[in-house]
Structures are given as C-alpha cells and as structure tokens.
N, C-alpha and C. Protein backbone atom coordinates (compact mmCIF):
# COMPACT_ATOMS: atom_id res chain seq x y z
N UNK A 1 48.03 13.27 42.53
CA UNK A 1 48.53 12.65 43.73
C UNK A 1 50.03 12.37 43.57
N UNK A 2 50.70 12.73 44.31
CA UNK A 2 52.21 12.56 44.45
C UNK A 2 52.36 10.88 44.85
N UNK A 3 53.41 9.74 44.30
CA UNK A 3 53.76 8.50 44.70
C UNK A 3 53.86 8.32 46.33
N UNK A 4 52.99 8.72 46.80
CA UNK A 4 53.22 8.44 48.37
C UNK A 4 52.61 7.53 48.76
N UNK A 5 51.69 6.90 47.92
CA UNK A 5 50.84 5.36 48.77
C UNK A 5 51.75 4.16 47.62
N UNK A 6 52.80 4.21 46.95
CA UNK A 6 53.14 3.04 46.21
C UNK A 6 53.60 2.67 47.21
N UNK A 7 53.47 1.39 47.21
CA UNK A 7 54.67 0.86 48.32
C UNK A 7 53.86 0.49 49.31
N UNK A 8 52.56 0.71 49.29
CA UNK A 8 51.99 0.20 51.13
C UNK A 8 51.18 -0.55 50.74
N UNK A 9 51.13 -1.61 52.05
CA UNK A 9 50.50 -2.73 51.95
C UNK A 9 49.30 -2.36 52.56
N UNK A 10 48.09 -3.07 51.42
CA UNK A 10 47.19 -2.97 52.07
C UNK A 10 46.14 -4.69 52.26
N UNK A 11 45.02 -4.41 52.88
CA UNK A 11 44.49 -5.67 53.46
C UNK A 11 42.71 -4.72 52.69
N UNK A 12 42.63 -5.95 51.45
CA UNK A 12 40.97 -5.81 50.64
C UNK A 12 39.99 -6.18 51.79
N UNK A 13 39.02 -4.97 51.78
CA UNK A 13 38.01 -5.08 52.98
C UNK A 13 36.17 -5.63 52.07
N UNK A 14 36.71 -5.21 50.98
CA UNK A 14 35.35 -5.80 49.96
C UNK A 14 35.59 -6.56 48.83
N UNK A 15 34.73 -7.41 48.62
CA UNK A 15 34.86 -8.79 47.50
C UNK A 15 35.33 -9.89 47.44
N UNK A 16 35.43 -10.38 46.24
CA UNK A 16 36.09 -11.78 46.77
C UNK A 16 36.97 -12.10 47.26
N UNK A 17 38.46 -10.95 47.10
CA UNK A 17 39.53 -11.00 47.98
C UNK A 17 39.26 -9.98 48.89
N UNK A 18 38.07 -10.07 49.74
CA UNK A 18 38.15 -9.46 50.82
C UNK A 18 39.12 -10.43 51.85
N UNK A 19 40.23 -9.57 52.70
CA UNK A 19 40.66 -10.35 53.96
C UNK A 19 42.38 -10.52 53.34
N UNK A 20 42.37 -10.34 52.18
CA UNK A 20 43.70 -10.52 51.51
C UNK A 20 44.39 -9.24 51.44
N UNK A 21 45.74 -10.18 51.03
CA UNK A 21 46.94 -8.88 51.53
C UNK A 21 47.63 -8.42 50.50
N UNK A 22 47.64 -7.27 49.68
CA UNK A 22 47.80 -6.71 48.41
C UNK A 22 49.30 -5.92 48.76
N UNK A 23 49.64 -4.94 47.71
CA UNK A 23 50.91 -4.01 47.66
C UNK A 23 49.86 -3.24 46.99
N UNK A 24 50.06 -1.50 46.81
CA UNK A 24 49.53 -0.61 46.09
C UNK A 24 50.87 -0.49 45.44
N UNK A 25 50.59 -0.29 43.60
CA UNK A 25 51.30 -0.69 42.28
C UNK A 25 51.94 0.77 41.90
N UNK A 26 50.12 1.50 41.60
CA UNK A 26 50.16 2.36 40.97
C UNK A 26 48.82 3.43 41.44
N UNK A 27 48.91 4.51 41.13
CA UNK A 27 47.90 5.12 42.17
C UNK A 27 47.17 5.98 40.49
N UNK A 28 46.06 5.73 40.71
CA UNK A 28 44.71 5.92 39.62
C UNK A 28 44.34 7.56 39.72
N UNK A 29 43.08 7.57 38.93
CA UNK A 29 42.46 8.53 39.02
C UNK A 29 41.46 8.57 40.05
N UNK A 30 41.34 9.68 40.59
CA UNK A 30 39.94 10.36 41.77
C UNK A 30 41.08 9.30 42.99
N UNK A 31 39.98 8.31 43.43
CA UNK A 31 40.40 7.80 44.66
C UNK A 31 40.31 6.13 44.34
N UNK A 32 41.02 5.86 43.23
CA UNK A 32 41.93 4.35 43.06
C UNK A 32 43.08 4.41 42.84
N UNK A 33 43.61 2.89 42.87
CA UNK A 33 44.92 2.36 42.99
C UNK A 33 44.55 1.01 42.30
N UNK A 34 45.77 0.85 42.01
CA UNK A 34 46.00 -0.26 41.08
C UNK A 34 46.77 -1.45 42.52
N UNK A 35 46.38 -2.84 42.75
CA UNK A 35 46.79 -3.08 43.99
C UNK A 35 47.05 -4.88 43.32
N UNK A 36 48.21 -5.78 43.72
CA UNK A 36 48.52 -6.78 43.28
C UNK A 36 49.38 -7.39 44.47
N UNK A 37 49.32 -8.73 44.55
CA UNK A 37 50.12 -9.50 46.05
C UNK A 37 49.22 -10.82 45.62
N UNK A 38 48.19 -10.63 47.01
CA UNK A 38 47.84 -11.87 47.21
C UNK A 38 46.11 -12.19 46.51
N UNK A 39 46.06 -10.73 46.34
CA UNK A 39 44.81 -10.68 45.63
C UNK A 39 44.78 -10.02 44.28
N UNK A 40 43.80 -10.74 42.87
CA UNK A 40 43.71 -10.53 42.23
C UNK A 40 44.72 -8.72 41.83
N UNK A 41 45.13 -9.02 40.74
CA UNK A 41 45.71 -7.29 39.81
C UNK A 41 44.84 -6.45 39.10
N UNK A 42 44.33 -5.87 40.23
CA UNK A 42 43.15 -4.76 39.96
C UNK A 42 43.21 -3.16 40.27
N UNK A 43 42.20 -2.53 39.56
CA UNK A 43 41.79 -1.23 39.85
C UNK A 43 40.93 -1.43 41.13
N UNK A 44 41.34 -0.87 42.47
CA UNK A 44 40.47 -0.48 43.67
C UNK A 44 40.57 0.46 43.88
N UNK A 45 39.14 0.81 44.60
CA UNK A 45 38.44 2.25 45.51
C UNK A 45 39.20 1.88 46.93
N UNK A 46 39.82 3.37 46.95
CA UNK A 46 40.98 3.36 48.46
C UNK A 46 39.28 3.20 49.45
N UNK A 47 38.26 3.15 49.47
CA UNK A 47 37.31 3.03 50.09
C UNK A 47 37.50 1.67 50.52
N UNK A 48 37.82 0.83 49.80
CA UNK A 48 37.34 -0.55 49.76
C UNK A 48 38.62 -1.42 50.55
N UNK A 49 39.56 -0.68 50.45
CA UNK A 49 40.87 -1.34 50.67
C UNK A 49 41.59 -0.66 52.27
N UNK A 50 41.72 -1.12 53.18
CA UNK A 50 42.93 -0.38 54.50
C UNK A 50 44.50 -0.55 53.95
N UNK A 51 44.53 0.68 54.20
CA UNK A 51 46.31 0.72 53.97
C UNK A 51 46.66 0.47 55.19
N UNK A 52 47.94 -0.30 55.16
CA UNK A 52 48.65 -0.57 56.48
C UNK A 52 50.01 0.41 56.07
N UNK A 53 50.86 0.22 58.00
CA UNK A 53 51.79 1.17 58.01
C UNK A 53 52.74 0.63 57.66
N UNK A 54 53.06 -0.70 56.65
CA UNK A 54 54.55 -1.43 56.73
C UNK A 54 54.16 -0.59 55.01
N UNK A 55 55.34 -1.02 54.36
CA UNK A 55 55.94 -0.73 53.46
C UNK A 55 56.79 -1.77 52.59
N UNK A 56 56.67 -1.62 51.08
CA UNK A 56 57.78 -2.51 50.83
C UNK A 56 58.23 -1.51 49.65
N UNK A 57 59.61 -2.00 49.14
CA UNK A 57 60.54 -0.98 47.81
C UNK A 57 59.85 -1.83 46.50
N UNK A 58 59.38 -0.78 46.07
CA UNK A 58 59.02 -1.17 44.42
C UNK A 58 58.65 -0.11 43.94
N UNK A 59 58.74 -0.48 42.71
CA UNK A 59 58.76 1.06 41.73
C UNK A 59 57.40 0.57 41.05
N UNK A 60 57.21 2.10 40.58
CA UNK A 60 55.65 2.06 40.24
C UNK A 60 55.47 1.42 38.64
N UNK A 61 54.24 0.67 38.72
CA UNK A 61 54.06 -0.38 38.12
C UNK A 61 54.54 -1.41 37.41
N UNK A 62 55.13 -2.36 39.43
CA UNK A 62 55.88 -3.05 39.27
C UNK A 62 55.10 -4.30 38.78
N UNK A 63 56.08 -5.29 38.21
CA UNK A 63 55.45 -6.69 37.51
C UNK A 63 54.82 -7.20 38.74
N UNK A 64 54.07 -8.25 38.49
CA UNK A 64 53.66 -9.62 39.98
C UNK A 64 54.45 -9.86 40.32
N UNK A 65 55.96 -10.59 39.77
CA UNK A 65 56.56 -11.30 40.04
C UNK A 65 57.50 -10.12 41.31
N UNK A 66 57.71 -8.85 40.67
CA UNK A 66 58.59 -8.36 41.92
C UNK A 66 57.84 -8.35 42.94
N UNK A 67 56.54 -7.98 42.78
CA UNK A 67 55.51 -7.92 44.39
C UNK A 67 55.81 -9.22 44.56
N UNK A 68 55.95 -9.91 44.60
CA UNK A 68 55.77 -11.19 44.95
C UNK A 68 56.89 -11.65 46.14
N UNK A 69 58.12 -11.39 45.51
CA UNK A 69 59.32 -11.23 45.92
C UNK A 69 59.55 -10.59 47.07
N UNK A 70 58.85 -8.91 46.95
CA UNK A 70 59.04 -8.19 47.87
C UNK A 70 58.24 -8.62 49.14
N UNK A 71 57.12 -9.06 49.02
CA UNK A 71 55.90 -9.62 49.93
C UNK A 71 56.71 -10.66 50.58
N UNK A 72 57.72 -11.82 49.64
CA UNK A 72 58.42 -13.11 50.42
C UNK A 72 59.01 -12.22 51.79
N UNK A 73 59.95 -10.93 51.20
CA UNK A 73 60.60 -10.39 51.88
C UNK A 73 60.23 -9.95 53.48
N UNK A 74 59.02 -9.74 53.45
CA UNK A 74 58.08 -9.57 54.37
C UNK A 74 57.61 -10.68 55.49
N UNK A 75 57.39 -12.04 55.21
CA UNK A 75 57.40 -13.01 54.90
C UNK A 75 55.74 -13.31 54.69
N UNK A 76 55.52 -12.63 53.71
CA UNK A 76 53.71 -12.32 53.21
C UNK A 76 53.97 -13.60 52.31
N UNK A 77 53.25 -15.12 52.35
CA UNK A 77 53.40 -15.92 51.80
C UNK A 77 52.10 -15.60 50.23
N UNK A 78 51.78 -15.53 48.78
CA UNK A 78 51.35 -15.21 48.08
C UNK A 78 51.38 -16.48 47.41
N UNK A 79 50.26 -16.83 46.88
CA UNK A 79 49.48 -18.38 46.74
C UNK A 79 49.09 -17.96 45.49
N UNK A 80 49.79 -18.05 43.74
CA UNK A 80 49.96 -18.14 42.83
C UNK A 80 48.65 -18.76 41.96
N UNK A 81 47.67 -18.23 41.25
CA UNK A 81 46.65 -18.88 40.84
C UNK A 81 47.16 -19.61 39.50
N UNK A 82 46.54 -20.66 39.37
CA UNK A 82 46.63 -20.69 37.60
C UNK A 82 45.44 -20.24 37.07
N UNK A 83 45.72 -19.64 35.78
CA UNK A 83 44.51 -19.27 35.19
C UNK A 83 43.58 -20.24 34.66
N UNK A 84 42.40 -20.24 34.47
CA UNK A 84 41.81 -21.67 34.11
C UNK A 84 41.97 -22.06 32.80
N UNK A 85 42.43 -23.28 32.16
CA UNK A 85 42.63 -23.48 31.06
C UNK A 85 41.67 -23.83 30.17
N UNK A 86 41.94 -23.24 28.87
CA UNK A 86 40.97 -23.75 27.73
C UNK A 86 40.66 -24.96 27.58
N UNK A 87 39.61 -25.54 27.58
CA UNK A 87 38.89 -27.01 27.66
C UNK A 87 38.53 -26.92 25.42
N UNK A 88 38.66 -28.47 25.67
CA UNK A 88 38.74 -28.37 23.86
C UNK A 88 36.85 -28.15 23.74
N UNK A 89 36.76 -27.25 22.76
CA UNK A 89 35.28 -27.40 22.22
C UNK A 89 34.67 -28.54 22.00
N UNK A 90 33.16 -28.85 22.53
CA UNK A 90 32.64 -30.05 22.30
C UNK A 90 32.15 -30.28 21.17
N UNK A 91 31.13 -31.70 20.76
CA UNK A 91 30.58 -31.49 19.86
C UNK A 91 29.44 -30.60 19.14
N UNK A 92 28.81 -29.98 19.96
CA UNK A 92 27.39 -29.40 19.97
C UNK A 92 27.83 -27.98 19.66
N UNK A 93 29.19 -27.77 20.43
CA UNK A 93 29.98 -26.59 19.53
C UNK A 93 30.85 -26.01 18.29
N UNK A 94 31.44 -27.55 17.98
CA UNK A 94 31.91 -27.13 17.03
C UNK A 94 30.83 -27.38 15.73
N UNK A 95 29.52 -27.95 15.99
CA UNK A 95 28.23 -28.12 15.20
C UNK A 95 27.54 -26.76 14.91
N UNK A 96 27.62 -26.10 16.00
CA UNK A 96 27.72 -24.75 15.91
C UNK A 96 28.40 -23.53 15.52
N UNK A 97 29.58 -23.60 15.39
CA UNK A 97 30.35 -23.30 14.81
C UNK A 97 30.91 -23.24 13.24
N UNK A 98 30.30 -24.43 12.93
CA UNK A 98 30.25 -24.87 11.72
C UNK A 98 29.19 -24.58 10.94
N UNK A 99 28.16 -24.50 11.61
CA UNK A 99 26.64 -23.79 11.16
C UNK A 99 26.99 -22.54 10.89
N UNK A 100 27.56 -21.57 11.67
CA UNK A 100 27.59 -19.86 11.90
C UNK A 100 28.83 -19.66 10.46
N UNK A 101 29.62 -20.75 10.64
CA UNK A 101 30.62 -19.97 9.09
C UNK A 101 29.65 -20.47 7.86
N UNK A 102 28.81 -21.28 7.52
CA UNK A 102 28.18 -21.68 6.46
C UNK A 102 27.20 -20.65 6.32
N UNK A 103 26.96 -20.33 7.10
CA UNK A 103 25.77 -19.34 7.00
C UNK A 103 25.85 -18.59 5.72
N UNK A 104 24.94 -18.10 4.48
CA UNK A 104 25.56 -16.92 3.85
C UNK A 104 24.86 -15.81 4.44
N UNK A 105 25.74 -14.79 3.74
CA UNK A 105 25.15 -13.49 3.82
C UNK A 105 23.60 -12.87 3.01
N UNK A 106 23.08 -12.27 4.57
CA UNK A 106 21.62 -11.85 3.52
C UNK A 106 21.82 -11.15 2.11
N UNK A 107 21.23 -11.18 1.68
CA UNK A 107 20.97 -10.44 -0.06
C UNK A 107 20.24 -9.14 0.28
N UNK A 108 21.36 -8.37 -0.14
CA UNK A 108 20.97 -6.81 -0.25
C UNK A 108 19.11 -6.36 -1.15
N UNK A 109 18.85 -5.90 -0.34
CA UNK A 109 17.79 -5.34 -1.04
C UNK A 109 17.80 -4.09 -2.11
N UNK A 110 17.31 -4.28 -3.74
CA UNK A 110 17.36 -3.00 -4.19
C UNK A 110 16.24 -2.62 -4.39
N UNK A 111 15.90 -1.34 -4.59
CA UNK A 111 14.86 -0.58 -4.94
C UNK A 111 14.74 -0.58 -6.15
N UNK A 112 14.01 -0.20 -6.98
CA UNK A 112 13.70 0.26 -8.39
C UNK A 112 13.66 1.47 -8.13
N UNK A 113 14.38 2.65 -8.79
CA UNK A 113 14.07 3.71 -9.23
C UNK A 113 13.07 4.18 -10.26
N UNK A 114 12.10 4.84 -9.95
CA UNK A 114 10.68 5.02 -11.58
C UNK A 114 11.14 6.18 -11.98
C-alpha cells in the first residue's frame, strides 16, 4: 500500500473507543492501520474504523504527542489518559511471594544403570 491513508482522520465504529476520533499513523499489513488521537494506540481493521475526508500533516509513525497537536489544530479536543498506577503489594502477596522464592527446587531423579 502506498502512504495514502496516513494522515486521515478517522471515527472507531467498533469497541470500546467506538464513536472516537483517531489519526491513521501507519498503515499495516492486509487491511490494518495503526490509528492514535483520541482513542487508544492501536492496530485496527480498516473494517472497523470510517475514514473521514479531512486530513492532518504528519509523518508516518508519528509520536502521540504530535497527533495530538495536529488534532488541537483541527480543533479535535483529545482527553489524555493516565495509565493506571501500580498499587503497593498487599500482605497476602507479598506472603506469597515470599513462599514462591523459598520454595526449593525438586530433586532430580536418577536411575541406576545395571
């Protein structure tokens, strides 16, 4: 496939960011694209996704942060997740944890040769 769908905006028609408004990044094998904006930075099936006719300038596999930029440009507002943070291990885990390194290793079995 020649770079002719980088650059177009499309709107996810399946999953959890169904209804959301992406950029196509990078264009895949068979019939995906790599698609990042307002929804998750994923591999999608051009099945799953409508391309629209606007356009924005970015080069292929651009960071978030330039889609991001380019989308302001648009004035596509893009609502920044945080990732969820590591919660400290409890007790029942690190009890567990502590069990699994004590553990030893089974004892090899030998044969006798007659």
């Amino acid at each position: 496939m020649a770079d002719k769908l980088i650059g177009k905006l499309v709107v996810k028609l399946a999953g959890r960011d169904a209804g959301q408004i992406g950029v196509i990044v990078e264009e895949l094998k068979d019939e995906y694209v790599l698609i990042d904006g307002s929804v998750r930075r994923r591999k999608c099936n051009l099945k799953h996704i409508e391309v629209l006719a606007q356009e924005v300038d970015i080069k292929k596999g651009a960071e978030h942060s330039d889609v991001v930029s380019a989308l302001a440009k648009l004035g596509v507002k893009v609502v920044d997740r945080k990732p969820k943070e590591k919660k400290a291990p409890t007790k029942k885990e690190k009890k567990k944890a502590k069990k699994v390194a004590k553990k030893k290793p089974a004892k090899k079995k030998t044969t006798k040769k007659k």
